[in-house]
C-alpha atoms as a PDB file:
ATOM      1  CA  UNK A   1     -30.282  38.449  39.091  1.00  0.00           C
ATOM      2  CA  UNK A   2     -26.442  37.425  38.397  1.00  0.00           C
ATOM      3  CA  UNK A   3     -24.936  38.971  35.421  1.00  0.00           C
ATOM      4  CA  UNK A   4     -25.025  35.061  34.244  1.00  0.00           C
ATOM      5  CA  UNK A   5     -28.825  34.531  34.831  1.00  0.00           C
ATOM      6  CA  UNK A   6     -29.613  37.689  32.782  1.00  0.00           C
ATOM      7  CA  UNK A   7     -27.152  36.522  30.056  1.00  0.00           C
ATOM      8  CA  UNK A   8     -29.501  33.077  30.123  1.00  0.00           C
ATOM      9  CA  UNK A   9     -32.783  34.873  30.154  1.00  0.00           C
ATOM     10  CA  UNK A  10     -32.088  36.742  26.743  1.00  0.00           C
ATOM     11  CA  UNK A  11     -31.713  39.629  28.947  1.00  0.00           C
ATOM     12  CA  UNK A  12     -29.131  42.361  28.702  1.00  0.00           C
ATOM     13  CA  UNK A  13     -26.088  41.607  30.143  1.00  0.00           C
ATOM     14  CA  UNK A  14     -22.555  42.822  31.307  1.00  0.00           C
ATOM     15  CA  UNK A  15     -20.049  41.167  29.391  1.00  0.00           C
ATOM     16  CA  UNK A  16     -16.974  42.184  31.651  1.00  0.00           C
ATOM     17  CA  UNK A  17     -18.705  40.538  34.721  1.00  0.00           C
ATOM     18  CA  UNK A  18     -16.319  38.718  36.855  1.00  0.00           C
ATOM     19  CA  UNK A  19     -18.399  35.556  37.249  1.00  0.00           C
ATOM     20  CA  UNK A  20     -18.730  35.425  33.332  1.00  0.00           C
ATOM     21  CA  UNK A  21     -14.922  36.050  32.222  1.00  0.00           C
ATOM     22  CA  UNK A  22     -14.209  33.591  34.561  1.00  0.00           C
ATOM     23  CA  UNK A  23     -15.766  30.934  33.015  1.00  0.00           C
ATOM     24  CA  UNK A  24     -14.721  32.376  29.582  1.00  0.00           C
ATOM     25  CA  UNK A  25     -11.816  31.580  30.425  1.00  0.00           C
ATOM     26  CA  UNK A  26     -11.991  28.343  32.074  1.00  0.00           C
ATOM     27  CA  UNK A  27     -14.053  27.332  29.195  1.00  0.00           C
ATOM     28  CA  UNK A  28     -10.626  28.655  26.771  1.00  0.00           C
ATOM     29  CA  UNK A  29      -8.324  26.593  28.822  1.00  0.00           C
ATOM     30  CA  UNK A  30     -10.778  23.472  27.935  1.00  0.00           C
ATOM     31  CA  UNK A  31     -10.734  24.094  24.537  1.00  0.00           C
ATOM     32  CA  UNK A  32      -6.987  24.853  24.573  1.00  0.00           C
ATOM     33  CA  UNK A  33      -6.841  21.176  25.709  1.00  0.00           C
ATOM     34  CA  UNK A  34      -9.049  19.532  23.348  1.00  0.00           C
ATOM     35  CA  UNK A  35      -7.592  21.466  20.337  1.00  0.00           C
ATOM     36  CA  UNK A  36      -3.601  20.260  21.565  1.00  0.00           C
ATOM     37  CA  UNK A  37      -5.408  16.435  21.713  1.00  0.00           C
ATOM     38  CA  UNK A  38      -3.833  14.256  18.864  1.00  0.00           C
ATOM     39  CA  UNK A  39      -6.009  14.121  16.327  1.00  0.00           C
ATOM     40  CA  UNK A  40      -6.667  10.411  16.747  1.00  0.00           C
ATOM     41  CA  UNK A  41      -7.245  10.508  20.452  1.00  0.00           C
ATOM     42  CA  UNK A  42     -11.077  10.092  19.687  1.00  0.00           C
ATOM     43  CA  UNK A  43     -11.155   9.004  23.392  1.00  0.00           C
ATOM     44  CA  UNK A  44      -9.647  11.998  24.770  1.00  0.00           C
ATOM     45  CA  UNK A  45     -11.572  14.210  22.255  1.00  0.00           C
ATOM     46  CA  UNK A  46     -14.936  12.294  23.285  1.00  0.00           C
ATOM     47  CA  UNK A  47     -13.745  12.645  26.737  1.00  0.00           C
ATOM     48  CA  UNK A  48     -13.456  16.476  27.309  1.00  0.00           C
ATOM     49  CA  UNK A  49     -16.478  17.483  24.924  1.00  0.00           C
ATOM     50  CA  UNK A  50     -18.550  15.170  27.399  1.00  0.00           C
ATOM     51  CA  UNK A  51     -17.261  17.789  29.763  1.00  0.00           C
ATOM     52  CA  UNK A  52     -17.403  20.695  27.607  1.00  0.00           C
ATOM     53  CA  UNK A  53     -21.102  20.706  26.401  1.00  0.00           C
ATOM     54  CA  UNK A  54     -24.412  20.839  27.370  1.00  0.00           C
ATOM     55  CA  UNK A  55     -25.724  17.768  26.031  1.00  0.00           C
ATOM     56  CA  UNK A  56     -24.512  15.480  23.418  1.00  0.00           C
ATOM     57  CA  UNK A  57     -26.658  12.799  21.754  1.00  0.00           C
ATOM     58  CA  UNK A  58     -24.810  10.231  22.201  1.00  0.00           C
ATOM     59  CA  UNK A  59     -20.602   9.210  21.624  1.00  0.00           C
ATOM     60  CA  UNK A  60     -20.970   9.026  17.744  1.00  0.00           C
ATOM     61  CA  UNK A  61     -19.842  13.320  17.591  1.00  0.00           C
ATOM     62  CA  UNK A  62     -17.051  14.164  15.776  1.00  0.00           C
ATOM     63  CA  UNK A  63     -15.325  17.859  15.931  1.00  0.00           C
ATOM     64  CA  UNK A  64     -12.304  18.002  14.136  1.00  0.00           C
ATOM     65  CA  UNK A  65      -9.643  20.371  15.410  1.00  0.00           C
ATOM     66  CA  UNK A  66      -9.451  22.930  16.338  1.00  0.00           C
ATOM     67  CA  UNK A  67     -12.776  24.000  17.661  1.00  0.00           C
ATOM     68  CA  UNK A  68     -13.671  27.109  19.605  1.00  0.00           C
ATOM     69  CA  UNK A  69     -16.916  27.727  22.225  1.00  0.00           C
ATOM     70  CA  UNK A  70     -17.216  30.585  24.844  1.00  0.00           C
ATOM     71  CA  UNK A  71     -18.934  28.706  27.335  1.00  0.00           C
ATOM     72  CA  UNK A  72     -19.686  25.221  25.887  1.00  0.00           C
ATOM     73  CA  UNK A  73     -22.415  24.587  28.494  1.00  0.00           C
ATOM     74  CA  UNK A  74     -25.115  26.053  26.025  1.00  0.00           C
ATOM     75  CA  UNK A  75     -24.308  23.877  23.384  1.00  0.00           C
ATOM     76  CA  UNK A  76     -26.295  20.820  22.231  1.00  0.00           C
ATOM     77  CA  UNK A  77     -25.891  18.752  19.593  1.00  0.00           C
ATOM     78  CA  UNK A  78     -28.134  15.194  18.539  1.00  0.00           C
ATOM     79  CA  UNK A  79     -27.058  12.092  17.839  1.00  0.00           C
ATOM     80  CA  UNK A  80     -24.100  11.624  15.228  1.00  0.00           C
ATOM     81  CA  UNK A  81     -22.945  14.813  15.493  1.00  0.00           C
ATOM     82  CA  UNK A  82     -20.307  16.092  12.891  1.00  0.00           C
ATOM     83  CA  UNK A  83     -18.204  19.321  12.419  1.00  0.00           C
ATOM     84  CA  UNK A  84     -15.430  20.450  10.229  1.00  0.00           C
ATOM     85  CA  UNK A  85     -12.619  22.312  11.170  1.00  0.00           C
ATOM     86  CA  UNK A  86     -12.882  25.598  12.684  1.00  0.00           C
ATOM     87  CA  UNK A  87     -16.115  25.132  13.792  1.00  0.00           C
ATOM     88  CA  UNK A  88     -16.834  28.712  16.115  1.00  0.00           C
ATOM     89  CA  UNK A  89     -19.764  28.954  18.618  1.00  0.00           C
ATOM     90  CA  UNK A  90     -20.268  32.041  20.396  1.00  0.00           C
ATOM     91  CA  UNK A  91     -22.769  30.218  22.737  1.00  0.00           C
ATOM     92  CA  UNK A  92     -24.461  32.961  25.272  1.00  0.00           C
ATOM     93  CA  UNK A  93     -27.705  31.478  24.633  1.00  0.00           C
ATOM     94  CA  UNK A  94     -28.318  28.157  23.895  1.00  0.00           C
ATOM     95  CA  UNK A  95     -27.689  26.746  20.116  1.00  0.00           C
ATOM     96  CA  UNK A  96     -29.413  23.640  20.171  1.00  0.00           C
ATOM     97  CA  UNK A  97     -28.093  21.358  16.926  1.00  0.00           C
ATOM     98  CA  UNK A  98     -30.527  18.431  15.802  1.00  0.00           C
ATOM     99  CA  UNK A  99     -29.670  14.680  14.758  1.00  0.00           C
ATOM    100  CA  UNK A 100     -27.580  13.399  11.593  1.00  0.00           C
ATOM    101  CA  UNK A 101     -26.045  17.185  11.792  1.00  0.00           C
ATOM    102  CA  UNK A 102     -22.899  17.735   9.349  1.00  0.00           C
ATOM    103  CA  UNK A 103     -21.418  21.569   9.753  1.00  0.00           C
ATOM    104  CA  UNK A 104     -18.809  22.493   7.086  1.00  0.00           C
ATOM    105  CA  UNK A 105     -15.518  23.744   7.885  1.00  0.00           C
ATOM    106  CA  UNK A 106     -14.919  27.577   9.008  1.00  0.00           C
ATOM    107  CA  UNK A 107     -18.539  27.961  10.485  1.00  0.00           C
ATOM    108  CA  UNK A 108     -19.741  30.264  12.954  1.00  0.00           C
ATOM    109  CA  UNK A 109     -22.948  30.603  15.016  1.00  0.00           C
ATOM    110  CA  UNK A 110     -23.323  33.769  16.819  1.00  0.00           C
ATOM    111  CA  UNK A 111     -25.907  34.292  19.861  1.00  0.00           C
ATOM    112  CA  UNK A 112     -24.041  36.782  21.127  1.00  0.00           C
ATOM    113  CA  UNK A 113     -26.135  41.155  19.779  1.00  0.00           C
ATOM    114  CA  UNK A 114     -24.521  44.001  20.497  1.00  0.00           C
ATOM    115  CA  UNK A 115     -26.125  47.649  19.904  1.00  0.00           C
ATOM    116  CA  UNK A 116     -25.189  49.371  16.858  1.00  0.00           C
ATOM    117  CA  UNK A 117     -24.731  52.539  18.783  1.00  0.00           C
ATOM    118  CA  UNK A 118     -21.124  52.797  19.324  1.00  0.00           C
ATOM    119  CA  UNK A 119     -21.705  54.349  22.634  1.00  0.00           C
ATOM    120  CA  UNK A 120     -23.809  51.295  23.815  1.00  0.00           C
ATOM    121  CA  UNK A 121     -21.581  48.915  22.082  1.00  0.00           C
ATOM    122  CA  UNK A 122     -18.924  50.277  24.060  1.00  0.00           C
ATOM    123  CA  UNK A 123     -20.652  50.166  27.895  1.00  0.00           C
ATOM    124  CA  UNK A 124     -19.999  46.464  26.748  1.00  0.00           C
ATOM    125  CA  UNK A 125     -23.928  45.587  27.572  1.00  0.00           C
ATOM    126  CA  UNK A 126     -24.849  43.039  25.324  1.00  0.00           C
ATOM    127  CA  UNK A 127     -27.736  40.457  25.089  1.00  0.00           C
ATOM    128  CA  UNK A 128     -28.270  36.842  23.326  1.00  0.00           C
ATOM    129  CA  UNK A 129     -30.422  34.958  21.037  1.00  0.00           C
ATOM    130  CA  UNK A 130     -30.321  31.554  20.661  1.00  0.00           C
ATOM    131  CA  UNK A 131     -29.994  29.335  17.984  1.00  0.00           C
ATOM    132  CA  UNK A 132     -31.739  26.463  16.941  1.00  0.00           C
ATOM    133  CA  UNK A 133     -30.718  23.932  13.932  1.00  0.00           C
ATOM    134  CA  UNK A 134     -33.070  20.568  13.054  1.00  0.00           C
ATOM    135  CA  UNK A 135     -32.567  17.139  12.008  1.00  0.00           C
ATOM    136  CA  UNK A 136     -30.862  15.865   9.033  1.00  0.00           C
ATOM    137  CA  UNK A 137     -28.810  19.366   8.279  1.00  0.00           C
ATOM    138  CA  UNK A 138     -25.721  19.862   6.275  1.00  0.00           C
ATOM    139  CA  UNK A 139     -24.375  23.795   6.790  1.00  0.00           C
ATOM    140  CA  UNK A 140     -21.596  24.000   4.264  1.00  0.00           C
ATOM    141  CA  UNK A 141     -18.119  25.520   4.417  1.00  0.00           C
ATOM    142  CA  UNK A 142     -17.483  28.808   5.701  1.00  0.00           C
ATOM    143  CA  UNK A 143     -21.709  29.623   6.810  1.00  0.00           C
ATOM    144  CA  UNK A 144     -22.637  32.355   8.965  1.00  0.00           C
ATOM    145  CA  UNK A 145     -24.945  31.780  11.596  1.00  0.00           C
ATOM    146  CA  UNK A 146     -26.606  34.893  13.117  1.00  0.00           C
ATOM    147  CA  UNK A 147     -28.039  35.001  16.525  1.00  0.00           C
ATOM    148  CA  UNK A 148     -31.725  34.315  17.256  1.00  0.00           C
ATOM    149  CA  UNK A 149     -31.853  31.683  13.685  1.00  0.00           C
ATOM    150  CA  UNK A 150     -33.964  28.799  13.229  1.00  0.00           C
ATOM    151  CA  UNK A 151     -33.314  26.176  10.587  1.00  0.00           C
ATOM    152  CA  UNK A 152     -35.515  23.543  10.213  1.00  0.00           C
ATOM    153  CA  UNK A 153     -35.271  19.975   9.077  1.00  0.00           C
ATOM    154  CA  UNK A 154     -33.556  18.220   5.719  1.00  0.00           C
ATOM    155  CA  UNK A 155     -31.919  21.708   4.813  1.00  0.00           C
ATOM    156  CA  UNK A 156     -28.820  21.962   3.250  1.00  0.00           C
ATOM    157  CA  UNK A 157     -27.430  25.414   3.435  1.00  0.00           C
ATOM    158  CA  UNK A 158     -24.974  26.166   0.770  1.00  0.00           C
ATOM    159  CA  UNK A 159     -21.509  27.505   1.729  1.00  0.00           C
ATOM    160  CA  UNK A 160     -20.922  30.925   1.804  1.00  0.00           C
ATOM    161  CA  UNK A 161     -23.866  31.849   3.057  1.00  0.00           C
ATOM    162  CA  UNK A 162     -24.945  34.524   5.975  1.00  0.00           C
ATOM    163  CA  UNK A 163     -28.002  33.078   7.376  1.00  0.00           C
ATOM    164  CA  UNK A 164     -30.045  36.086   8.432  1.00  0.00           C
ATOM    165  CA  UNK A 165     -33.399  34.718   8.881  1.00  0.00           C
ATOM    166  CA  UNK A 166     -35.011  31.499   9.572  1.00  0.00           C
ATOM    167  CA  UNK A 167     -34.964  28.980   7.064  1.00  0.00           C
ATOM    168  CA  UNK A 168     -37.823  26.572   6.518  1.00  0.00           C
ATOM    169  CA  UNK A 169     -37.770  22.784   6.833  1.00  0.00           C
ATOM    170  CA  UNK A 170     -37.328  20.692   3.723  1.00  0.00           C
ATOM    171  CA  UNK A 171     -35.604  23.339   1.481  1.00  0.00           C
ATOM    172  CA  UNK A 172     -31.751  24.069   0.199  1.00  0.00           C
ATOM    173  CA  UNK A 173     -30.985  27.958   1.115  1.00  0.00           C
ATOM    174  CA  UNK A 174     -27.482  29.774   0.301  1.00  0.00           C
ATOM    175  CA  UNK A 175     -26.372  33.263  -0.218  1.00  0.00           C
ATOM    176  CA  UNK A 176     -25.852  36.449   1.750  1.00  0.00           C
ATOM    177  CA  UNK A 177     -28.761  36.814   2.469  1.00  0.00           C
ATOM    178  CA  UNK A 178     -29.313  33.312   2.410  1.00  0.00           C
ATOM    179  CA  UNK A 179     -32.304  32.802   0.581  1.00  0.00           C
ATOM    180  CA  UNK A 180     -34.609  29.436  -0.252  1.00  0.00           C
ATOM    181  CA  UNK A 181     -33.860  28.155  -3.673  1.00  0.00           C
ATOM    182  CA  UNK A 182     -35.437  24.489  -3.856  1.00  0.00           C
ATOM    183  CA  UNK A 183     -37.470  22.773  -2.017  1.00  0.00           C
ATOM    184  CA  UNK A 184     -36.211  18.824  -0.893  1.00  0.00           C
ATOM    185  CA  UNK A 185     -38.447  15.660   0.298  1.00  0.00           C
ATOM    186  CA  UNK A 186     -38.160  14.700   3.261  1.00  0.00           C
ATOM    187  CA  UNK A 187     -35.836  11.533   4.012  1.00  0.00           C
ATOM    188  CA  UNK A 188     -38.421   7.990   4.096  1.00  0.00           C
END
């Protein structure tokens, strides 16, 4: 297996491959591009993340400027799509965003584990977890995404928070931890 296939299978990886910093930074010279777009060139914005991700739910997506990705291709977001400014995706496994999505400004979802042993962490072997975020979600200002998450449906996750474990459907979380503290109905 390719250092890239391994990186896809949740496996561990190197993260100084060749095949894989070249595309790092293919993917930076992309995102260079989109974030030097005029802010009002939704065409041109619309144009390259078409290019840039994995799958987008259809041309109603907004990402304000600027945005940053590592490889873009792993990232999929529903229909009427919407993120704040400094939106950060470290996508080495797939983060898969749901419908009627709103992320805050200054959030960042991580896939991307490294070992706590320093000696490890320096061999630069790492591995991913993916991400996945439901329908109908609002993540508010400066969230914290760790890898391997799940967040379910009709949350609203309060900003601030360092999402740590999965969060149930139907429910506002916040804090570091983030933590459940209500429980919401589900949109008719």
């Amino acid at each position: 297996m390719t250092e890239k296939e391994k990186m896809l299978a949740g496996m561990e990886y190197s993260a100084i491959d060749e095949e894989l910093l070249r595309e790092l930074n293919e993917t930076k010279e992309t995102v260079h591009d989109y974030n030097l777009l005029r802010p009002t060139d939704n065409a041109g914005k619309l144009k390259i993340l078409k290019q840039l991700l994995g799958h987008i739910g259809d041309d109603n997506i907004i990402i304000n400027q600027p945005f940053y990705c590592d490889y873009g291709k792993q990232i999929s977001v529903g229909r009427r799509f919407f993120a704040n400014f400094s939106f950060t995706v470290l996508d080495e496994a797939p983060v898969t965003i749901g419908d009627d999505c709103f992320i805050g400004p200054n959030v960042s979802i991580y896939t991307a584990c490294h070992s706590t042993d320093p000696t490890e962490r320096n061999s630069r072997r790492e591995w991913a977890k993916p991400v996945t975020i439901g329908d109908n979600v609002w993540i508010g200002g400066s969230v914290t995404i760790l890898p391997g998450i799940k967040i379910g449906d009709n949350v609203t996750i309060g900003a601030g928070s360092v999402v740590v474990n999965d969060i149930p459907s139907g429910c506002v979380a916040v804090g570091n931890p983030c933590r459940v503290i209500s429980h919401v109905a589900a949109p008719d």
